[in-house]
N, C-alpha and C. Protein backbone atom coordinates (compact mmCIF):
# COMPACT_ATOMS: atom_id res chain seq x y z
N UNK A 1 121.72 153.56 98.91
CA UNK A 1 121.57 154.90 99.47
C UNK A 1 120.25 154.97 100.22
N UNK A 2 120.26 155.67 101.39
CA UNK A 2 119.17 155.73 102.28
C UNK A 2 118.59 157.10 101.62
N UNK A 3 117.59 157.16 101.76
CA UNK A 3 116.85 158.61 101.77
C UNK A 3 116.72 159.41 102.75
N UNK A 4 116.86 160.67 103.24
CA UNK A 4 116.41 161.43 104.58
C UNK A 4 115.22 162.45 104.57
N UNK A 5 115.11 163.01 105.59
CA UNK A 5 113.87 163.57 105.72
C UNK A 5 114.98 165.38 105.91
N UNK A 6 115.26 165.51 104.85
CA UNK A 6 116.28 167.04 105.11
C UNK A 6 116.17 168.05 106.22
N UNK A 7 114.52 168.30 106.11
CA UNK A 7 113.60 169.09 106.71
C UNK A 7 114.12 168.70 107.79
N UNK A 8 113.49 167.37 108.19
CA UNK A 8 113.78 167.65 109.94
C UNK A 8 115.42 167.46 110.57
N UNK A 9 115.70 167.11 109.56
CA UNK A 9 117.75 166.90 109.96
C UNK A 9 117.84 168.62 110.57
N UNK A 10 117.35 169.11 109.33
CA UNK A 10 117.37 170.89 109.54
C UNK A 10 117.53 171.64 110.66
N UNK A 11 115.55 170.71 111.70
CA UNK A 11 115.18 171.20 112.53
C UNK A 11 116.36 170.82 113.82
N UNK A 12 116.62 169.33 113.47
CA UNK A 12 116.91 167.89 114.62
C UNK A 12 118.60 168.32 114.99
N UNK A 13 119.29 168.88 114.12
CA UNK A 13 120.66 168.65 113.92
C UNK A 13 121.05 169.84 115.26
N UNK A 14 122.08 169.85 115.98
CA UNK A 14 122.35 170.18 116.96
C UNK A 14 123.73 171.17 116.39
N UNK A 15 123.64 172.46 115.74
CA UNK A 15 124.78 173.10 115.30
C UNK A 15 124.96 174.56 116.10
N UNK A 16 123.85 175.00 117.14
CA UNK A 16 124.22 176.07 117.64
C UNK A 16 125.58 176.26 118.60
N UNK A 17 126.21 174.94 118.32
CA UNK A 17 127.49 174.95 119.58
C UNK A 17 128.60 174.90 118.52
N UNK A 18 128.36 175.09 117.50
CA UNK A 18 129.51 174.98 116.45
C UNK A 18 129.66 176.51 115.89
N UNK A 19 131.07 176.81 115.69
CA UNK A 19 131.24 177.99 114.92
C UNK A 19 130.45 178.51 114.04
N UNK A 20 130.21 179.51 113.31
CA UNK A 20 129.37 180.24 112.09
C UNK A 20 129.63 179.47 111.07
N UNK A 21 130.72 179.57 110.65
CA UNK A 21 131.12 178.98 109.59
C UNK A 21 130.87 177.57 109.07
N UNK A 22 131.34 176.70 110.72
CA UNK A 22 130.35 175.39 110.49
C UNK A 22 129.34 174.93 110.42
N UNK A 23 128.63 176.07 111.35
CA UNK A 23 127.20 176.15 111.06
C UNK A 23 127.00 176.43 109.88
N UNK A 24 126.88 177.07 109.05
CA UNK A 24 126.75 177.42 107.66
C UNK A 24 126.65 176.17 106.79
N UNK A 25 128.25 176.06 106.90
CA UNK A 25 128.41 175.10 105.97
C UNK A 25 127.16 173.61 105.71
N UNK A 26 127.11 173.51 107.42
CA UNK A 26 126.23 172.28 107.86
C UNK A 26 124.92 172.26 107.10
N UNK A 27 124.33 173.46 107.13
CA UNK A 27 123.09 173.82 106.99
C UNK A 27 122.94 173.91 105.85
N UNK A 28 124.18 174.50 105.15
CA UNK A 28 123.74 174.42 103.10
C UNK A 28 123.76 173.19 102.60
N UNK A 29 124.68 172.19 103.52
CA UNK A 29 124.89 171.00 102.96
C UNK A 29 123.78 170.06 103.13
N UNK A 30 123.00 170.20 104.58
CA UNK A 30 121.73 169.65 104.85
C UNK A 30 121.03 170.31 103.75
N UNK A 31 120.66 171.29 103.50
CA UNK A 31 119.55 172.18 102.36
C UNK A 31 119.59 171.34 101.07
N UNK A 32 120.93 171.16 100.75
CA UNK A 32 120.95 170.73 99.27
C UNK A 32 120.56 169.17 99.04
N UNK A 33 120.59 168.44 100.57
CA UNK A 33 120.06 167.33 100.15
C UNK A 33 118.75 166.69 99.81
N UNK A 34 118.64 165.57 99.16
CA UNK A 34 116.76 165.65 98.49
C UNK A 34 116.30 165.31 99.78
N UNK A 35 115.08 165.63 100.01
CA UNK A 35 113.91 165.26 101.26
C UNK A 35 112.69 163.98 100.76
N UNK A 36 112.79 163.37 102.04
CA UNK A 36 111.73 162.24 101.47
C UNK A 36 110.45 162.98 101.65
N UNK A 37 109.48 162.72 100.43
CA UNK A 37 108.21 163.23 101.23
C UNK A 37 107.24 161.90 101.17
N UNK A 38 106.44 161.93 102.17
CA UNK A 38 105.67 161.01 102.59
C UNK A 38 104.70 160.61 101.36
N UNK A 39 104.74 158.88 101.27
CA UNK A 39 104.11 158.63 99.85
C UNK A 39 102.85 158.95 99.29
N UNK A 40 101.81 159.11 100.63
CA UNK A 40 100.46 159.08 100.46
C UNK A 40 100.14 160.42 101.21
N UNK A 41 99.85 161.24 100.66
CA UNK A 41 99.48 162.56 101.29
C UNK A 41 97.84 162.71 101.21
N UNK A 42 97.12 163.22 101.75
CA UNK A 42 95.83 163.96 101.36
C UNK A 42 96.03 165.02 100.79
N UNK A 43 95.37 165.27 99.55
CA UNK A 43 95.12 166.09 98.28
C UNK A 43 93.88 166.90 98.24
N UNK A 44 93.99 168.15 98.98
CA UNK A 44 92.76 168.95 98.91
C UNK A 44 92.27 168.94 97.43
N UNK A 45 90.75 168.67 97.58
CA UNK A 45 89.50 168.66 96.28
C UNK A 45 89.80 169.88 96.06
N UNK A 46 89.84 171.56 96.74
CA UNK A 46 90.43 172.54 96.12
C UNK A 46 91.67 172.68 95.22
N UNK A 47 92.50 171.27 95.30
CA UNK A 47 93.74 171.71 94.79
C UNK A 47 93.00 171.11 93.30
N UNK A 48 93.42 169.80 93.10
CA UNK A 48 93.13 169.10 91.67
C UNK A 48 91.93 168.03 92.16
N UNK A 49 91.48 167.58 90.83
CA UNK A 49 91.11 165.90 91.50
C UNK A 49 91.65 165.04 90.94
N UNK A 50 91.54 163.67 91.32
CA UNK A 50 91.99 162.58 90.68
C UNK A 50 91.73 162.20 89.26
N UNK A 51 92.22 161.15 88.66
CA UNK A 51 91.62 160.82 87.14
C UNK A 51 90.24 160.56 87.09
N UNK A 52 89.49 160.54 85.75
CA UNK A 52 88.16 159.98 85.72
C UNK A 52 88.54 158.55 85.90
N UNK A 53 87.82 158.57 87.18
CA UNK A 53 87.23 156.48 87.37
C UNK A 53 88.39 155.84 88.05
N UNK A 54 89.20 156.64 88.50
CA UNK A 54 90.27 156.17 89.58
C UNK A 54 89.84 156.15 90.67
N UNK A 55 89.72 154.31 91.57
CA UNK A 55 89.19 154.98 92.67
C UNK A 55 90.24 155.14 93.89
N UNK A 56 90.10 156.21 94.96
CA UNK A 56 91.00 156.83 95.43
C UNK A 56 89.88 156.98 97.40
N UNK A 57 90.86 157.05 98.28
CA UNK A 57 90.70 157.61 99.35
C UNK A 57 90.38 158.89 99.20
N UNK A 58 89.02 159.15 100.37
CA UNK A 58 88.48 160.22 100.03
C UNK A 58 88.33 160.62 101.80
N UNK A 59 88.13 161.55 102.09
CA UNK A 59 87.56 162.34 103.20
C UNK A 59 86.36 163.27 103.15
N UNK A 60 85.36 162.65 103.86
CA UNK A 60 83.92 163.06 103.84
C UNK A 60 83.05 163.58 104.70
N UNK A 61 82.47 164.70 104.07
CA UNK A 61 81.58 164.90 105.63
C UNK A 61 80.51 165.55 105.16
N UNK A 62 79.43 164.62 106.01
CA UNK A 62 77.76 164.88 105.46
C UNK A 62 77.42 166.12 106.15
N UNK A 63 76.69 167.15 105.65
CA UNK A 63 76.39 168.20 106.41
C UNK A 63 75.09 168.43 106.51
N UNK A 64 74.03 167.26 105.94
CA UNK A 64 72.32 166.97 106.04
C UNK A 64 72.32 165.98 106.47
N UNK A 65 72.68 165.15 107.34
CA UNK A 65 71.90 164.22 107.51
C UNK A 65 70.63 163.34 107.20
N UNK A 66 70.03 162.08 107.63
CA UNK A 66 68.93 161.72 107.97
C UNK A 66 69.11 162.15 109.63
N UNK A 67 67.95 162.67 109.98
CA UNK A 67 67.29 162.66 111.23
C UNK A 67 68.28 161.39 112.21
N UNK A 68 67.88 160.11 111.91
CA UNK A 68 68.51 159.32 112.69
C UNK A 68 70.35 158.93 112.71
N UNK A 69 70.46 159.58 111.78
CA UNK A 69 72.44 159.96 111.47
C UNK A 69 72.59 161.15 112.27
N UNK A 70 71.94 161.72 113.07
CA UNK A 70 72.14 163.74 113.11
C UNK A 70 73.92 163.47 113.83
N UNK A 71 74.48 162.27 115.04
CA UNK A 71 75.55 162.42 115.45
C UNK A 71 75.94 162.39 114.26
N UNK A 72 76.58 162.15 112.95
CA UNK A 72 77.94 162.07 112.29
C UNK A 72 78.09 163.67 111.71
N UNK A 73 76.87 164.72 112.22
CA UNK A 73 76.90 165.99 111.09
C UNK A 73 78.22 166.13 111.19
N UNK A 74 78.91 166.63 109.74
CA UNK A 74 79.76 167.87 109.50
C UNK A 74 81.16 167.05 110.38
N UNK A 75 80.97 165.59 110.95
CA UNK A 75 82.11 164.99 111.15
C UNK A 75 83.27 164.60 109.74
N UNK A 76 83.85 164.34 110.07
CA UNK A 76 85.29 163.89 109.06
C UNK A 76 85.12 162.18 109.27
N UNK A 77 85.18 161.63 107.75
CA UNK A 77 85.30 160.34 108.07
C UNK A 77 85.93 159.73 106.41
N UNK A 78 86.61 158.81 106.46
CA UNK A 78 87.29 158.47 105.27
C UNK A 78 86.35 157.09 104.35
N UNK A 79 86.17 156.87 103.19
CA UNK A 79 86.01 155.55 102.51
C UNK A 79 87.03 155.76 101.22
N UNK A 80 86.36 154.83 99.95
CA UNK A 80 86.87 155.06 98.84
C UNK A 80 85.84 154.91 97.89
N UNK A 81 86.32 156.56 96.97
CA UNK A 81 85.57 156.26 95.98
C UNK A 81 85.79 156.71 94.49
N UNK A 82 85.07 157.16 93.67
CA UNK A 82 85.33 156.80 92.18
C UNK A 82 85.50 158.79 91.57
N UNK A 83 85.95 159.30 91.26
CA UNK A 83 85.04 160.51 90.39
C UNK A 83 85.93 160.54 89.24
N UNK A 84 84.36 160.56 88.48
CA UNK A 84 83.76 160.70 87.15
C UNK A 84 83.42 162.11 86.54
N UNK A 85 83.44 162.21 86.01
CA UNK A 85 83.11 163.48 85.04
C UNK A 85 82.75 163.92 85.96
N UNK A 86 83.03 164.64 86.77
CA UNK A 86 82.69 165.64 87.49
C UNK A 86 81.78 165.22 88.87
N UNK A 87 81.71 164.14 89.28
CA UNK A 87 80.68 163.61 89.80
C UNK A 87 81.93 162.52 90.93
N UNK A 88 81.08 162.31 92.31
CA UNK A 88 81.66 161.45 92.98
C UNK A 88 81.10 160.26 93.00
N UNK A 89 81.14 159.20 93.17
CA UNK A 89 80.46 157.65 93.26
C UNK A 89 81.44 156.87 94.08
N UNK A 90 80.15 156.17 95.28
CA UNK A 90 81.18 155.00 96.14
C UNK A 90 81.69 154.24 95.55
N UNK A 91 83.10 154.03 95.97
CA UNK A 91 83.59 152.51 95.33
C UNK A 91 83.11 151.30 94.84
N UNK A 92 83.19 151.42 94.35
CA UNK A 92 82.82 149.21 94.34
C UNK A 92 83.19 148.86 92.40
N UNK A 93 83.67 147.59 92.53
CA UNK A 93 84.46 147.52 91.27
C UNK A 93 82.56 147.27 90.32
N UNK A 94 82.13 146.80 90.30
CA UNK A 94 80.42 147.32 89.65
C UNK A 94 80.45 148.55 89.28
N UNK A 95 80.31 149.60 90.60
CA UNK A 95 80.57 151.11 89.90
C UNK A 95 81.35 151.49 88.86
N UNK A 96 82.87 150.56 88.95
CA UNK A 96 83.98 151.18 88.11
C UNK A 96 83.58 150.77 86.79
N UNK A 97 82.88 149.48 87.12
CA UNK A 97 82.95 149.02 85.47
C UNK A 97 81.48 149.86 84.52
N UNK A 98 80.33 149.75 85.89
CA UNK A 98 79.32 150.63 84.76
C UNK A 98 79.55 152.36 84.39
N UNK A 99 80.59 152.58 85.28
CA UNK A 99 81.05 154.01 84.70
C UNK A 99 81.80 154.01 83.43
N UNK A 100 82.60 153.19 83.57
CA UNK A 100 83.48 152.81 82.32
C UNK A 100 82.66 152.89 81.16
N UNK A 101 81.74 151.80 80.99
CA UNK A 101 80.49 151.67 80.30
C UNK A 101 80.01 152.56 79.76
N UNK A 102 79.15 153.16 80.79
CA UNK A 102 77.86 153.97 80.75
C UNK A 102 78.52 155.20 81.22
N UNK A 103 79.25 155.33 81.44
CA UNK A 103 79.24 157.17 82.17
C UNK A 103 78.64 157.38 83.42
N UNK A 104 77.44 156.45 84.15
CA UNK A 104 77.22 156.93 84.77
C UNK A 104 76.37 155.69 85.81
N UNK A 105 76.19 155.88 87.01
CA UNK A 105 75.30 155.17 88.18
C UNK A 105 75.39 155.36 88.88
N UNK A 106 73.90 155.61 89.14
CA UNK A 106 73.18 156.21 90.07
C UNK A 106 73.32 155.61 91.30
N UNK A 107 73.17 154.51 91.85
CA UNK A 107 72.93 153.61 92.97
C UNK A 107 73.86 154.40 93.75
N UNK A 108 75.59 154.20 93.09
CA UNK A 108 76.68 154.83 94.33
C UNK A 108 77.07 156.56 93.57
N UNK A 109 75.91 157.14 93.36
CA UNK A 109 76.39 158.24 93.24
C UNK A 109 76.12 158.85 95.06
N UNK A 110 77.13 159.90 95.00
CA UNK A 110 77.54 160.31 96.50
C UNK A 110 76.56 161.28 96.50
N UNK A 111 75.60 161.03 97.91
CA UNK A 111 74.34 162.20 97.93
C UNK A 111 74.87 163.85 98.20
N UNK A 112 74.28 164.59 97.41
CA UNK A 112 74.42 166.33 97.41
C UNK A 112 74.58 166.89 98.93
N UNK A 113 74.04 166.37 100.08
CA UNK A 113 74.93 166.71 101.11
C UNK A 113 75.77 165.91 101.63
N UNK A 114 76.55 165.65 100.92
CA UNK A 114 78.02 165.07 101.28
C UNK A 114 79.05 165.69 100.38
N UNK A 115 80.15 165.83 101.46
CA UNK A 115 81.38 167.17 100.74
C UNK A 115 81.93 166.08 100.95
N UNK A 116 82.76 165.76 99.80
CA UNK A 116 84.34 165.52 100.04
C UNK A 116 85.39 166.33 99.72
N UNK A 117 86.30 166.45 100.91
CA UNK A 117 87.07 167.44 100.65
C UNK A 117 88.62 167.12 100.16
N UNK A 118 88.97 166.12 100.62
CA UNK A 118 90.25 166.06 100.10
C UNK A 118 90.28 163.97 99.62
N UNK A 119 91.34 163.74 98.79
CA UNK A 119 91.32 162.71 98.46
C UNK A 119 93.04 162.03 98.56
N UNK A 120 93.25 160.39 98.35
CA UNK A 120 94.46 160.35 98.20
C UNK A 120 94.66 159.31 97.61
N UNK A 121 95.67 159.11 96.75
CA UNK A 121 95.72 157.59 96.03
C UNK A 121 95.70 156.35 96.62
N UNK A 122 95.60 155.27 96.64
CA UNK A 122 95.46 153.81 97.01
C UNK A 122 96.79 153.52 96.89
N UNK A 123 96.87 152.50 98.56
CA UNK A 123 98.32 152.27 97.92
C UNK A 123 98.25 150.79 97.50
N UNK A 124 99.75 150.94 96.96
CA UNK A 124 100.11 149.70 95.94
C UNK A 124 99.28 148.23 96.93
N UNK A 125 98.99 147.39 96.21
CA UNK A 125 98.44 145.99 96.56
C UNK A 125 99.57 145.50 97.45
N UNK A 126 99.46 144.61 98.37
CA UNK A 126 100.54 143.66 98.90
C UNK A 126 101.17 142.59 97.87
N UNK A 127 102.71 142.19 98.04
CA UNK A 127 102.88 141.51 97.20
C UNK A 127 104.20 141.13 97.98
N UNK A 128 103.80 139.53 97.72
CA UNK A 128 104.73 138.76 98.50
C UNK A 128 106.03 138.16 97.95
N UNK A 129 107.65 138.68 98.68
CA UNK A 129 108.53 138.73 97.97
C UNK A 129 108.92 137.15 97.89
N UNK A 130 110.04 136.80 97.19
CA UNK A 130 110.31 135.80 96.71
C UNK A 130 110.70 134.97 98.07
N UNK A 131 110.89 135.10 98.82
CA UNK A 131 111.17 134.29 100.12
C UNK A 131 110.13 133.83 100.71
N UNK A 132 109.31 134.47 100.51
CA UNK A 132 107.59 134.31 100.98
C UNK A 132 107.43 134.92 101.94
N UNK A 133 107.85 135.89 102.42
CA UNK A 133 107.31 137.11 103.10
C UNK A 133 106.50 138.25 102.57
């Protein structure tokens, strides 16, 4: 079974030249089918956050600069990183493990003017199927 995208069948499907009735019908039958939704979404930091110490795609934007950074102010830019009890920290598997540890480090903790606003899970690793592709 293929999956579809319902939504846009919804939009895409060409039924204004068909009777009411078929129209109808078309349209409840498109409605009731499941919709794919896209695997990796961005997850507004207003909505939830991620687990403690999962590290995850993040979207960032410094709004202090250093003096010699002043182009990136208040730009949008993506890395990956860790949050912890309440706290953000850059990636790096070091970080993951002394958080694990210790609760806490300093080195990749994310500086106070930097917002991240939304985050998204990592996707799955590559993994090469049995044919060797």
């Amino acid at each position: 079974m293929r999956p579809i995208d319902a939504n846009e069948l919804l939009t895409a499907f060409p039924v204004d030249d068909e009777p009411t009735i078929t129209k109808s019908c078309v349209r409840m039958t498109i409605k009731n089918m499941p919709t794919i939704e896209p695997e990796w979404q961005w997850i507004p930091c207003s909505e939830r956050m991620p687990e403690n110490n999962d590290p995850v795609n993040v979207t960032w934007v410094n709004h202090n600069p250093e003096v010699y950074y002043a182009d990136i102010k208040d730009k949008p830019f993506t890395a990956t990183a860790h949050y912890h009890n309440g706290r953000w920290y850059w990636f790096s598997s070091v970080t993951q493990d002394y958080l694990n540890e210790y609760d806490v480090w300093t080195p990749d903790l994310v500086d106070k003017d930097v917002e991240i606003t939304a985050w998204m899970p990592l996707p799955e690793p590559y993994k090469e199927n049995s044919d060797g592709h």
